[in-house]
N, C-alpha and C. Protein backbone atom coordinates (compact mmCIF):
# COMPACT_ATOMS: atom_id res chain seq x y z
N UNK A 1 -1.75 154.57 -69.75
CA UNK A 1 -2.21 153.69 -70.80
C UNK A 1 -3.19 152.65 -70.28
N UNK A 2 -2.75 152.14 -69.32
CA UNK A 2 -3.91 151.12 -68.51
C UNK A 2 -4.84 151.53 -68.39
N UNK A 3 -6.03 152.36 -67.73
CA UNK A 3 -6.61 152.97 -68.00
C UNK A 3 -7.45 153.02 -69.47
N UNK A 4 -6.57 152.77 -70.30
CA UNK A 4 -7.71 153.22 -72.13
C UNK A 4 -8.32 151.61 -72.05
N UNK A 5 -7.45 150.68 -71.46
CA UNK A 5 -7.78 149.21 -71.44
C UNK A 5 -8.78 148.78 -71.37
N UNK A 6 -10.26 148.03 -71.65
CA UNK A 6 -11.25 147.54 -71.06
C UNK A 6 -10.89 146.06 -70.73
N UNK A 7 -10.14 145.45 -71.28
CA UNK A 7 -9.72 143.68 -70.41
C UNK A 7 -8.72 143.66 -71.24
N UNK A 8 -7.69 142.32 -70.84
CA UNK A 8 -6.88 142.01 -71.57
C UNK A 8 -7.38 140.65 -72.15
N UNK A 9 -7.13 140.68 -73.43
CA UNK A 9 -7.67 139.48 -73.89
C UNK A 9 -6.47 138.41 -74.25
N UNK A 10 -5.42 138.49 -74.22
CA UNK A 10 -4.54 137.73 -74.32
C UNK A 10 -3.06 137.70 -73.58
N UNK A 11 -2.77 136.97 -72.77
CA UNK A 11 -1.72 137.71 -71.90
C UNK A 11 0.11 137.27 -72.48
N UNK A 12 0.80 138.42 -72.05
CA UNK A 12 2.16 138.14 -72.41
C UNK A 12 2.08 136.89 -72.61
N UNK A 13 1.76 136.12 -71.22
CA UNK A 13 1.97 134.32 -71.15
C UNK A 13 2.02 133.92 -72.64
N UNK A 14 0.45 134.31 -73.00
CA UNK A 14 -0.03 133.09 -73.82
C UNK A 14 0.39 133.58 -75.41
N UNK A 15 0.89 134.81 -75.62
CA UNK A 15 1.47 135.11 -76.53
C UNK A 15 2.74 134.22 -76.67
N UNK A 16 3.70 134.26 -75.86
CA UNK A 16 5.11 133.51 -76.02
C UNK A 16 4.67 131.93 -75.82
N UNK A 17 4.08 131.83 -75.52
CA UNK A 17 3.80 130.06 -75.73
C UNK A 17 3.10 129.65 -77.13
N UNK A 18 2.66 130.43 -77.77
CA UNK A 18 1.81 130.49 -78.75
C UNK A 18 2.62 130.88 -80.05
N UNK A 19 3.58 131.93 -79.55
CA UNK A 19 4.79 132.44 -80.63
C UNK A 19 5.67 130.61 -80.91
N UNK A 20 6.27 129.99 -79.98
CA UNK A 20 7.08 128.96 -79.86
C UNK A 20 6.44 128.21 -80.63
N UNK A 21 5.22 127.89 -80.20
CA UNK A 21 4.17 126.51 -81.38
C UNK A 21 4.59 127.12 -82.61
N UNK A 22 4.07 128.28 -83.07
CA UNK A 22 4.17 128.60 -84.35
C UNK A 22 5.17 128.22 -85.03
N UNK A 23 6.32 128.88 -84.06
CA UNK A 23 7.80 128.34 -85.01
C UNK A 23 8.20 127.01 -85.27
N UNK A 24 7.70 125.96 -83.93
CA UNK A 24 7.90 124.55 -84.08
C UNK A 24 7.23 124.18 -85.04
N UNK A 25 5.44 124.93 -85.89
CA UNK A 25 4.91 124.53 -86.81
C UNK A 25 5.12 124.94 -88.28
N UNK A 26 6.24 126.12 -88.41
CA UNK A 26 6.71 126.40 -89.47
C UNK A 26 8.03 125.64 -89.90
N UNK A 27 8.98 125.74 -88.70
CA UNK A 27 9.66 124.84 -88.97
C UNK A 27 9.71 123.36 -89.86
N UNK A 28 8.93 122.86 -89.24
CA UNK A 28 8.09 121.29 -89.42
C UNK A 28 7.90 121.61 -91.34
N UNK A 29 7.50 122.95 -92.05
CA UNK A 29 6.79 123.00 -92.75
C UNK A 29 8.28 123.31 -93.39
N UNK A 30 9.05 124.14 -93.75
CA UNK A 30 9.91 124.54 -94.31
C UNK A 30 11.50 123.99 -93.80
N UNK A 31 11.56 123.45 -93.02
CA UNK A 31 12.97 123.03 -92.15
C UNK A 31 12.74 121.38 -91.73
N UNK A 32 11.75 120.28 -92.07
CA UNK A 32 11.94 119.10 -91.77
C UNK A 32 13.00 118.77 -91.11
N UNK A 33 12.82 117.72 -90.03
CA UNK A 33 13.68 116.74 -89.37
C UNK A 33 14.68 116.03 -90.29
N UNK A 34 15.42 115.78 -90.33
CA UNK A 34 16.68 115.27 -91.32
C UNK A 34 16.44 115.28 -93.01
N UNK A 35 15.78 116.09 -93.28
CA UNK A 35 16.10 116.70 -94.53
C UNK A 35 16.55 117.83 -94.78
N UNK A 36 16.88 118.01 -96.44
CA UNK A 36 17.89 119.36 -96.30
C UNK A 36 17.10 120.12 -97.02
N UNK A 37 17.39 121.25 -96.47
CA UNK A 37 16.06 122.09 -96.50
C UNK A 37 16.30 123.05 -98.16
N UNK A 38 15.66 123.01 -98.74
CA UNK A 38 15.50 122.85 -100.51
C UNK A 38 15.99 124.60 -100.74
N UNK A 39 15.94 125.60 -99.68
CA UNK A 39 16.66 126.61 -99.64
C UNK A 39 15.98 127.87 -98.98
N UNK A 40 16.36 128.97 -98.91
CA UNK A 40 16.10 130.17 -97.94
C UNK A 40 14.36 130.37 -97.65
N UNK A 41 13.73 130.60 -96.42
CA UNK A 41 13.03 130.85 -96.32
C UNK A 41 13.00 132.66 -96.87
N UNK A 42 12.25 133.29 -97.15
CA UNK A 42 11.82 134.80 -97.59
C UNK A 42 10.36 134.76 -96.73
N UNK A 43 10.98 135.96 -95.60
CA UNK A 43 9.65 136.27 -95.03
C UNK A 43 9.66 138.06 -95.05
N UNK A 44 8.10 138.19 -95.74
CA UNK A 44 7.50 139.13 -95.74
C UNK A 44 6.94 139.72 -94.80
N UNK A 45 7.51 140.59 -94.03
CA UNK A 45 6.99 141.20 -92.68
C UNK A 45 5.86 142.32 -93.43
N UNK A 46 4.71 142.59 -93.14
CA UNK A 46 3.93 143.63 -92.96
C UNK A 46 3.84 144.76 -91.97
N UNK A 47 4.79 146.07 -92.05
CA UNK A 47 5.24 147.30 -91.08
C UNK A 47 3.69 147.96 -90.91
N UNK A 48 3.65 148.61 -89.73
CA UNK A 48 3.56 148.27 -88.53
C UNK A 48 4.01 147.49 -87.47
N UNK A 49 2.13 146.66 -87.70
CA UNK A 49 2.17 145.80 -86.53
C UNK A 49 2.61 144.83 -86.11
N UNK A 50 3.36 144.22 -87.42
CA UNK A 50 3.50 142.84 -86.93
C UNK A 50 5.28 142.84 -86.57
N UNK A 51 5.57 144.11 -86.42
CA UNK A 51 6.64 144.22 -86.01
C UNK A 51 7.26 143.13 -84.99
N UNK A 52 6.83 143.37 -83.46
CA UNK A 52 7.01 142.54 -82.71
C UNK A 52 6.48 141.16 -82.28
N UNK A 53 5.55 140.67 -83.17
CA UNK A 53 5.45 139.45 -83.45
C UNK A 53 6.63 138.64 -84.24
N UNK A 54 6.90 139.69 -85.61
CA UNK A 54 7.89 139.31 -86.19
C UNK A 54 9.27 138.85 -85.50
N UNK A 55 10.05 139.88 -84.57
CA UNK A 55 11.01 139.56 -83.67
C UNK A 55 11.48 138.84 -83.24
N UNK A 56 9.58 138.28 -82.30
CA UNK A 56 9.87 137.28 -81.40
C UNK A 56 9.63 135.75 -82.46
N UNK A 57 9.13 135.85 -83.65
CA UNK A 57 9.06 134.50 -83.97
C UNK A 57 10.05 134.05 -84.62
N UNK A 58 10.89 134.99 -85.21
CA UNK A 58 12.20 134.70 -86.12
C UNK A 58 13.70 134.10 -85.03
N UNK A 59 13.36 134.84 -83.94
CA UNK A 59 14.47 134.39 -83.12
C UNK A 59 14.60 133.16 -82.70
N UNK A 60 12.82 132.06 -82.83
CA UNK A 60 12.51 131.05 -82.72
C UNK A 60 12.77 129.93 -83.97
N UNK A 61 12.90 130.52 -85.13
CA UNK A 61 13.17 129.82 -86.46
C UNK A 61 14.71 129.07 -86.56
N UNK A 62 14.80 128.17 -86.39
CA UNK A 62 15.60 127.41 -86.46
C UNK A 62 16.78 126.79 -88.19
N UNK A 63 16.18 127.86 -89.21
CA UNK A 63 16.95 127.75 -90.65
C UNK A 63 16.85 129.43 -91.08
N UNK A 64 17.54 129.06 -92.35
CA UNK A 64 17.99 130.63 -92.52
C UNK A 64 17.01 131.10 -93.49
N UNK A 65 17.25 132.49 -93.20
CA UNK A 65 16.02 132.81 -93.73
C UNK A 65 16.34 134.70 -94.44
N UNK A 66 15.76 135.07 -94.71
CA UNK A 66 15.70 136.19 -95.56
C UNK A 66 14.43 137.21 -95.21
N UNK A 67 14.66 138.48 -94.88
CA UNK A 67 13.86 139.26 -94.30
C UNK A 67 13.44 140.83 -95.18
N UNK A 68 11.99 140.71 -95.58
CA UNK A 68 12.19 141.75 -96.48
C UNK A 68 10.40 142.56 -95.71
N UNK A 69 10.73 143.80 -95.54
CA UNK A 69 9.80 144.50 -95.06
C UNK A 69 8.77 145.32 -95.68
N UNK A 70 7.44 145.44 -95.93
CA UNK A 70 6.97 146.31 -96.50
C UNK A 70 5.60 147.26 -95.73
N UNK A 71 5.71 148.20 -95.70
CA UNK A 71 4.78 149.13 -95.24
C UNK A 71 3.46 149.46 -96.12
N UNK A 72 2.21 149.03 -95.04
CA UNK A 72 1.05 148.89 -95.60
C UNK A 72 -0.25 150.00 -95.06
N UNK A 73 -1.17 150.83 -94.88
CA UNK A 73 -1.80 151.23 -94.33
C UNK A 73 -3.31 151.35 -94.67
N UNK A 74 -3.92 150.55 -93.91
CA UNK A 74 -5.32 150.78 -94.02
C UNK A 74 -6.25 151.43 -92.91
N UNK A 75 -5.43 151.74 -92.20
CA UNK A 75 -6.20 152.46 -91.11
C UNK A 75 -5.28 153.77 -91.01
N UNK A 76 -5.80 154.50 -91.67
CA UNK A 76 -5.12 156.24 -91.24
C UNK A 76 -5.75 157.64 -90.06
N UNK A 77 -4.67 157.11 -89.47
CA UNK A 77 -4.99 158.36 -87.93
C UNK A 77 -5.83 157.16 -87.01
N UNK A 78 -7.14 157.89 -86.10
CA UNK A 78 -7.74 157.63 -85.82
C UNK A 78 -8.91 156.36 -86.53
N UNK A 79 -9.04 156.30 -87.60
CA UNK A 79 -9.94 155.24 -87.85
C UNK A 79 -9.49 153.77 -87.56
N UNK A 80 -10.86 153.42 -86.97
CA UNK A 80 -10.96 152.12 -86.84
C UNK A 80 -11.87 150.88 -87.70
N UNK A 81 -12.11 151.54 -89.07
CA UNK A 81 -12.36 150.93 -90.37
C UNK A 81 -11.42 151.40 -91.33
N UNK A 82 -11.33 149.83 -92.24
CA UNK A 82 -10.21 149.96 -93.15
C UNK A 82 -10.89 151.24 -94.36
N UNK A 83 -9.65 151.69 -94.95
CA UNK A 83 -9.93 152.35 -95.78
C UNK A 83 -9.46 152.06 -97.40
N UNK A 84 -8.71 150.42 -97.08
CA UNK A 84 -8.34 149.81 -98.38
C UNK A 84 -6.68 150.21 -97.94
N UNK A 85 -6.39 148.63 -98.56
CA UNK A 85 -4.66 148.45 -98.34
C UNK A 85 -3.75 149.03 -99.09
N UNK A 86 -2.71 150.01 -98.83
CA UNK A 86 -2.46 150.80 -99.77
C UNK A 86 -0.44 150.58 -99.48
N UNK A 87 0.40 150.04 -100.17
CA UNK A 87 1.31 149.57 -100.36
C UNK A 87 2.19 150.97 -100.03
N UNK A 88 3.05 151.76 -99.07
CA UNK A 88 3.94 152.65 -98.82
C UNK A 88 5.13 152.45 -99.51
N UNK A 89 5.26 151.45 -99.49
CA UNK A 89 7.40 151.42 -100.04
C UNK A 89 6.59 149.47 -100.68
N UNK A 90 7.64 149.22 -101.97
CA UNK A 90 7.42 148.53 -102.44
C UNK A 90 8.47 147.22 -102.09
N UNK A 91 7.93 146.41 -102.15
CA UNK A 91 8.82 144.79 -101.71
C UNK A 91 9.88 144.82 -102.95
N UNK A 92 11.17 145.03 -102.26
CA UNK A 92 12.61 144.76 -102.88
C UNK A 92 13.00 143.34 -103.35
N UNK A 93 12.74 142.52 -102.05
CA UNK A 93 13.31 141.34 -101.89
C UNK A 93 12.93 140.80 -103.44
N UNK A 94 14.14 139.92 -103.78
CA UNK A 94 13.69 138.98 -105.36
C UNK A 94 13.47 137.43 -104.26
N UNK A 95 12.25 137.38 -104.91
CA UNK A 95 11.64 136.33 -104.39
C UNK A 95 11.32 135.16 -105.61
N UNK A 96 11.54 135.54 -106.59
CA UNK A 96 11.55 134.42 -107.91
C UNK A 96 12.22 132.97 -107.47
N UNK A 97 10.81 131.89 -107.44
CA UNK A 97 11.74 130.93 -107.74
C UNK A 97 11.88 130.26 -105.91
N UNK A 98 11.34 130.88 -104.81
CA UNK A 98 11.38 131.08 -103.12
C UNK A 98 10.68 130.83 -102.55
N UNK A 99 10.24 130.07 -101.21
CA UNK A 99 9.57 129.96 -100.66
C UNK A 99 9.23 131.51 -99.94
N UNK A 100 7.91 131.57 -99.66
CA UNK A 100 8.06 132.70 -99.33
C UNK A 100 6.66 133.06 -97.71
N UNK A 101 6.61 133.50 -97.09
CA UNK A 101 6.05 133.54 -95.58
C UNK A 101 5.63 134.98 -95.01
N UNK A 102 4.69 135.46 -95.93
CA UNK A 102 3.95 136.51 -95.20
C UNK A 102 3.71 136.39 -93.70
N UNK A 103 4.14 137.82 -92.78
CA UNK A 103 3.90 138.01 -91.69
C UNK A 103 2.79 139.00 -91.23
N UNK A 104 1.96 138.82 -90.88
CA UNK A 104 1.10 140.13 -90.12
C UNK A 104 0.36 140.04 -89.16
N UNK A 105 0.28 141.06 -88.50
CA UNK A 105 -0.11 141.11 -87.30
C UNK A 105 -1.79 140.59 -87.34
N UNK A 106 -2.76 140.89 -88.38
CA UNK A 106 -4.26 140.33 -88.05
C UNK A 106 -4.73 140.15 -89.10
N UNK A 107 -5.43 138.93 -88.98
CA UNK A 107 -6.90 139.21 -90.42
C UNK A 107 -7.91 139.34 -90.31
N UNK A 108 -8.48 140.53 -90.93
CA UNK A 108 -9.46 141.07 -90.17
C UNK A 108 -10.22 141.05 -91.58
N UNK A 109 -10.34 141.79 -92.46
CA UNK A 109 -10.81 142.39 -93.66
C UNK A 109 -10.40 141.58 -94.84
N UNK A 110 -9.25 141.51 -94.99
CA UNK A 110 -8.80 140.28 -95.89
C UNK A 110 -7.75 141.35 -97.08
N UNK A 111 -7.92 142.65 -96.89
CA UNK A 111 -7.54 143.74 -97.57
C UNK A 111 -6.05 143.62 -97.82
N UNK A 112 -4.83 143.81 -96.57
CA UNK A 112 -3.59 144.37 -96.40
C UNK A 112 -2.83 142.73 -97.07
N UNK A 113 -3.82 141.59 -97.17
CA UNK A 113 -3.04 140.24 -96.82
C UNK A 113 -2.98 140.08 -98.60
N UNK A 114 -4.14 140.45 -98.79
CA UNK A 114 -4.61 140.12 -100.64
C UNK A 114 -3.80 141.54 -101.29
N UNK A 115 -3.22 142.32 -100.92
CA UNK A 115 -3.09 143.28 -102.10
C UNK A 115 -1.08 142.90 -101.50
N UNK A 116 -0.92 142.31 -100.67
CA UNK A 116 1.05 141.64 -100.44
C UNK A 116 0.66 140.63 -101.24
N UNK A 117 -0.06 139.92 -101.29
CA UNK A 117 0.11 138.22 -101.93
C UNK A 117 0.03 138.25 -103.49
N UNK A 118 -1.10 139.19 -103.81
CA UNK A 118 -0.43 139.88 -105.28
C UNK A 118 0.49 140.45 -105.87
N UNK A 119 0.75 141.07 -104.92
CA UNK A 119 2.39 141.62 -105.07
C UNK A 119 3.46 140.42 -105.38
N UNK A 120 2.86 139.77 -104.71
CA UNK A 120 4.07 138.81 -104.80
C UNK A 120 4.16 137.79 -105.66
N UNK A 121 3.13 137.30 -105.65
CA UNK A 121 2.55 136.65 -106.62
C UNK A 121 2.77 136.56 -108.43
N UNK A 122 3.06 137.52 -109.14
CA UNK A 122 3.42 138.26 -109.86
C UNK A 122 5.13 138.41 -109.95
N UNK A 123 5.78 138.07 -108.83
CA UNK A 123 6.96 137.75 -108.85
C UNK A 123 7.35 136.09 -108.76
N UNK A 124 6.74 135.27 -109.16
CA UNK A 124 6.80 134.16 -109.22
C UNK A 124 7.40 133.08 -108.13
N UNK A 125 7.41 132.94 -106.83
CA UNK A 125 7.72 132.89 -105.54
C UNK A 125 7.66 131.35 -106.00
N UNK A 126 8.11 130.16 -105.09
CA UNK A 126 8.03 128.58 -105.19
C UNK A 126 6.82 128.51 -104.23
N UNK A 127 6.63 129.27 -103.54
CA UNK A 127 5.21 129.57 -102.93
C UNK A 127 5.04 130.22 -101.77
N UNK A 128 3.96 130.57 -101.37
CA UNK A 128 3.65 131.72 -101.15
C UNK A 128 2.57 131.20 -99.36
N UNK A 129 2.83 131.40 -98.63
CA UNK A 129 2.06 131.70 -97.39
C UNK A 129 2.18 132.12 -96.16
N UNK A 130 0.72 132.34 -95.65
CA UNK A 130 0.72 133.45 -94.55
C UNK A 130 1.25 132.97 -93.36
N UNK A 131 0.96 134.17 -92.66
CA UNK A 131 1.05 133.59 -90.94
C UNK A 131 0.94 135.03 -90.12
N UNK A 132 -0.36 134.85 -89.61
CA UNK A 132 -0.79 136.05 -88.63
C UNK A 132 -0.73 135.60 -87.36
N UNK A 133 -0.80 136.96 -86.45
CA UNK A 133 -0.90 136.21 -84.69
C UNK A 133 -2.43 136.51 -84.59
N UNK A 134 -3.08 137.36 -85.78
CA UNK A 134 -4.63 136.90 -85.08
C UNK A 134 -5.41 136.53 -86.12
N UNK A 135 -6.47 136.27 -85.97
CA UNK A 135 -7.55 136.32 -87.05
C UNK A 135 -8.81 136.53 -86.37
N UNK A 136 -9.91 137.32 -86.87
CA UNK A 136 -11.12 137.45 -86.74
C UNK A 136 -11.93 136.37 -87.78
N UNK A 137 -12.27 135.06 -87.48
CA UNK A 137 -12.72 134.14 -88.16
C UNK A 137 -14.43 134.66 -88.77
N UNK A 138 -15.08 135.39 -88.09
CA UNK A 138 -16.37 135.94 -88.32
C UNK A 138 -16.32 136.73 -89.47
N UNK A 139 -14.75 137.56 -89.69
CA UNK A 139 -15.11 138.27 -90.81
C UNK A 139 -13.87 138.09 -91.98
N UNK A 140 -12.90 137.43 -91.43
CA UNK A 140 -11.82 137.13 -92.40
C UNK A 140 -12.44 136.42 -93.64
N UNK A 141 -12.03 137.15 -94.98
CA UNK A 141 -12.50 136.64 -96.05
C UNK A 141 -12.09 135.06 -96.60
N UNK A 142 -13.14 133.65 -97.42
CA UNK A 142 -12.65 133.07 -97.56
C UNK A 142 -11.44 132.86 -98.61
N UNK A 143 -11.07 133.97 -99.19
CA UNK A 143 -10.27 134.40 -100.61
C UNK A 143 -8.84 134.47 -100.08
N UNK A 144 -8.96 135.07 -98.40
CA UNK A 144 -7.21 135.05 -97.99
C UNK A 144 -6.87 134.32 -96.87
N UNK A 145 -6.49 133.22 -97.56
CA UNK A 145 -6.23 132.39 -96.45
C UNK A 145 -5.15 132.42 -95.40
N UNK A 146 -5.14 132.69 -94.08
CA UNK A 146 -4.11 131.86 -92.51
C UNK A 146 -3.53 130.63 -92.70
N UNK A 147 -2.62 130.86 -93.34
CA UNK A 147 -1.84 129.18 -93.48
C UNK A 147 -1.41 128.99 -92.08
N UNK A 148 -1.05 130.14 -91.24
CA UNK A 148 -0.82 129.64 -90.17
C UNK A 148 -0.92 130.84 -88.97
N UNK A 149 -1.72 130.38 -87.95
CA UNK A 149 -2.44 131.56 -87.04
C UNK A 149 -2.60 131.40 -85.49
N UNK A 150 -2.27 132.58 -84.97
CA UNK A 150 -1.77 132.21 -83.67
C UNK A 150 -2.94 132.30 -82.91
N UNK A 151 -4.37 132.88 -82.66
CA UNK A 151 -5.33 132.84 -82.39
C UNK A 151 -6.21 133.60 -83.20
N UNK A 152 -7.97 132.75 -82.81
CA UNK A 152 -8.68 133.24 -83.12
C UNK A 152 -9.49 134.34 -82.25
N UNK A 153 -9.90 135.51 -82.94
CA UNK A 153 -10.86 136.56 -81.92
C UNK A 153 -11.82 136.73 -81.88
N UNK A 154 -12.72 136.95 -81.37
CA UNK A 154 -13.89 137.71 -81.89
C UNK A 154 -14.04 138.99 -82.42
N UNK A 155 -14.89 139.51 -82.62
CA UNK A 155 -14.83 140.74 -83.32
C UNK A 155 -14.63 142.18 -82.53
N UNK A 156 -13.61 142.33 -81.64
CA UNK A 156 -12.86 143.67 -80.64
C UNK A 156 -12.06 144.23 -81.70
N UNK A 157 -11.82 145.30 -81.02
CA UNK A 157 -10.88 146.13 -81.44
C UNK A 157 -9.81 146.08 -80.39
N UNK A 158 -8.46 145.68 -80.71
CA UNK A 158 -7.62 145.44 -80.27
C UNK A 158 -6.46 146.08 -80.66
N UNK A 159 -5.61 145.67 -79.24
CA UNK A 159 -3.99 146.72 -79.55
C UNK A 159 -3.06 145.95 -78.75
N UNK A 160 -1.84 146.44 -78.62
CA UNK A 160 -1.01 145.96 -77.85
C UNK A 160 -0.10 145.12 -78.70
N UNK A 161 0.91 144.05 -77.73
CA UNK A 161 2.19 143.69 -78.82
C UNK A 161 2.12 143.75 -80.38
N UNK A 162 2.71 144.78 -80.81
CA UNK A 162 2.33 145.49 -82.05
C UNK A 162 1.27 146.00 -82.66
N UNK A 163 -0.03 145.87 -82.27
CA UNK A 163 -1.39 146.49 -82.70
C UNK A 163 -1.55 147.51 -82.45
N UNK A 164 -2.07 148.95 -82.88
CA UNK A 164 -2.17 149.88 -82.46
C UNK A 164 -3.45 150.73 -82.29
N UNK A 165 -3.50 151.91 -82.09
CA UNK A 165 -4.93 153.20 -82.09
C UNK A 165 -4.29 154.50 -82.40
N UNK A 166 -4.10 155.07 -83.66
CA UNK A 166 -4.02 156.27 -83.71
C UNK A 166 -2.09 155.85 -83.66
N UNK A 167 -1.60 155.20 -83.44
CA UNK A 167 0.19 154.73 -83.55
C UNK A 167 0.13 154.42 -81.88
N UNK A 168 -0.77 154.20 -81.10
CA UNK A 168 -0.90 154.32 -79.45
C UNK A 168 -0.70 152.78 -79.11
N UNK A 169 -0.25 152.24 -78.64
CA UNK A 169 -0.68 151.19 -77.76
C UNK A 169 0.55 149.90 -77.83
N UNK A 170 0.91 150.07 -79.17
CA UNK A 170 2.00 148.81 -79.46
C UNK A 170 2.97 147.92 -78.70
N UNK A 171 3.18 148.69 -77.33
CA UNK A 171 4.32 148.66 -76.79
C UNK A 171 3.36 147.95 -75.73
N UNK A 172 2.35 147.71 -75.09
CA UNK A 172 1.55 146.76 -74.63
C UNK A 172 1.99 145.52 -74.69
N UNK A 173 2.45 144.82 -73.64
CA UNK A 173 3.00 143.09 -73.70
C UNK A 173 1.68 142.59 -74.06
N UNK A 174 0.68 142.54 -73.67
CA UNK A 174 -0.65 141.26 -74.13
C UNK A 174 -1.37 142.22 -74.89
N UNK A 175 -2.26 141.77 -75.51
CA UNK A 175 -3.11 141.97 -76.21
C UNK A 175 -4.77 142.48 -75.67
N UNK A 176 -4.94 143.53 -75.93
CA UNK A 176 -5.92 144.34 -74.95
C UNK A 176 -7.37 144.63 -76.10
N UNK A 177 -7.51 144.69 -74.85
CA UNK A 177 -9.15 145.22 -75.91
C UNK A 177 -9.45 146.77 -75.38
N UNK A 178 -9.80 147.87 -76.22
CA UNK A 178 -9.27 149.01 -76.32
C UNK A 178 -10.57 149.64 -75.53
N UNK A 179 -11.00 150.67 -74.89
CA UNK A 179 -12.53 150.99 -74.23
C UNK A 179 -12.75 151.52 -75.33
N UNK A 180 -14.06 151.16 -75.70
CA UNK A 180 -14.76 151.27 -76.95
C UNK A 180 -14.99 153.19 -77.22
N UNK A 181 -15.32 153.78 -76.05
CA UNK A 181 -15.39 155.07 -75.76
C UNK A 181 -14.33 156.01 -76.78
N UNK A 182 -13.21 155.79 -76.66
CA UNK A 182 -12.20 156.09 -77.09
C UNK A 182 -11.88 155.86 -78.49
N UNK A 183 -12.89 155.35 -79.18
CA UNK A 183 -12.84 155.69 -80.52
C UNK A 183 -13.97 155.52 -81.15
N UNK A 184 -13.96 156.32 -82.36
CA UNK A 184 -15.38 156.65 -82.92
C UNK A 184 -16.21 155.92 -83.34
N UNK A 185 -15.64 155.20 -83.68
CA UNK A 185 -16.63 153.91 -84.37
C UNK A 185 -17.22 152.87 -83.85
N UNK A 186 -17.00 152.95 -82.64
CA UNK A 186 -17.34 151.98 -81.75
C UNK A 186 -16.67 150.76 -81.49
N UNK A 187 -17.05 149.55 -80.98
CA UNK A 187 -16.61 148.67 -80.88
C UNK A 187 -16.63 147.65 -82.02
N UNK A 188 -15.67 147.36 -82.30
CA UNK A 188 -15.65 145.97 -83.31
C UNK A 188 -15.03 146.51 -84.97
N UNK A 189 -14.06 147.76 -84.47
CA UNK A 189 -13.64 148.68 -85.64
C UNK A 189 -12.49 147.13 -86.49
N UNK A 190 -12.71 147.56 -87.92
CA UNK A 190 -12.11 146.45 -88.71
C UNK A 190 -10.33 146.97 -88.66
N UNK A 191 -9.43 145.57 -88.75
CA UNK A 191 -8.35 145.99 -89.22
C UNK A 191 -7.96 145.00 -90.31
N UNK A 192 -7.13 145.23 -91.64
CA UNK A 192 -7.04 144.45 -92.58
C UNK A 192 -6.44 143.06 -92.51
């Protein structure tokens, strides 16, 4: 697998130091210092990638919370342009009335983030926001907003702790930038 690598752009390190802020900054947002917290967080994981982001940031969340998963795909097989966010299994969780905390692994396109937030949206939530571990600021749309984001990228194609190529790479501790060779589209392939 090392080898498909062209650099690592983000290392284990700076992932888990970066996971911890997050939670101390969600916390802060939904769990205040001596107040009582108005009731369950509902977080929306996005399957795939943000699998193991998800993991490691929930184990860091300090109030209770509610976990509802939904499977999204805009990149099928080999492509490394979206092909439009397309909902696999539909969000169970009743979120009426909930705070509620989209999870995903990147914003890239603005696609996979806008067609969950409608979803949800439509279920009448006490409100509704994100939280990715990346964003591509160059091309993330201004329509879907990062309420809360663990770094910014430039425009690579990336894999590793939960990101993938073809279902390849996920299991990667840091965050890699993929040799451009190795897939068709070249470098700077979109993910939603």
């Amino acid at each position: 697998m090392q080898q498909d690598i062209d650099r690592i752009l983000i290392t284990s390190r700076q992932i888990a130091d970066r996971v911890g802020e997050l939670a101390a900054e969600l916390a802060g947002k939904y769990a205040p210092a001596g107040e009582e917290q108005s009731g369950e967080l509902t977080i929306v994981a996005i399957l795939s990638g943000s699998l193991i982001f998800l993991a490691d940031l929930i184990r860091r969340l300090p109030m209770r919370m509610r976990i509802a998963l939904v499977t999204v795909s805009s990149y099928p097989g080999t492509s490394t342009e979206s092909r439009g966010a397309r909902l696999f299994e539909q969000i169970t969780a009743d979120v009426a009335g909930r705070d509620v905390l989209i999870v995903d692994d990147i914003l890239d396109t603005g696609g996979t983030l806008r067609a969950v937030r409608a979803e949800l949206a439509r279920r009448q939530p006490r409100s509704i926001r994100t939280c990715v571990l990346l964003r591509k600021p160059g091309k993330a749309p201004p329509d879907v907003p990062a309420d809360f984001v663990g770094f910014d990228i430039d425009n690579y194609f990336v894999v590793g702790y939960g990101l993938d190529y073809d279902g390849l790479y996920r299991n990667l501790p840091d965050i890699a930038v993929l040799r451009p060779e190795l897939y068709t589209s070249g470098p700077g392939g979109d993910r939603a």
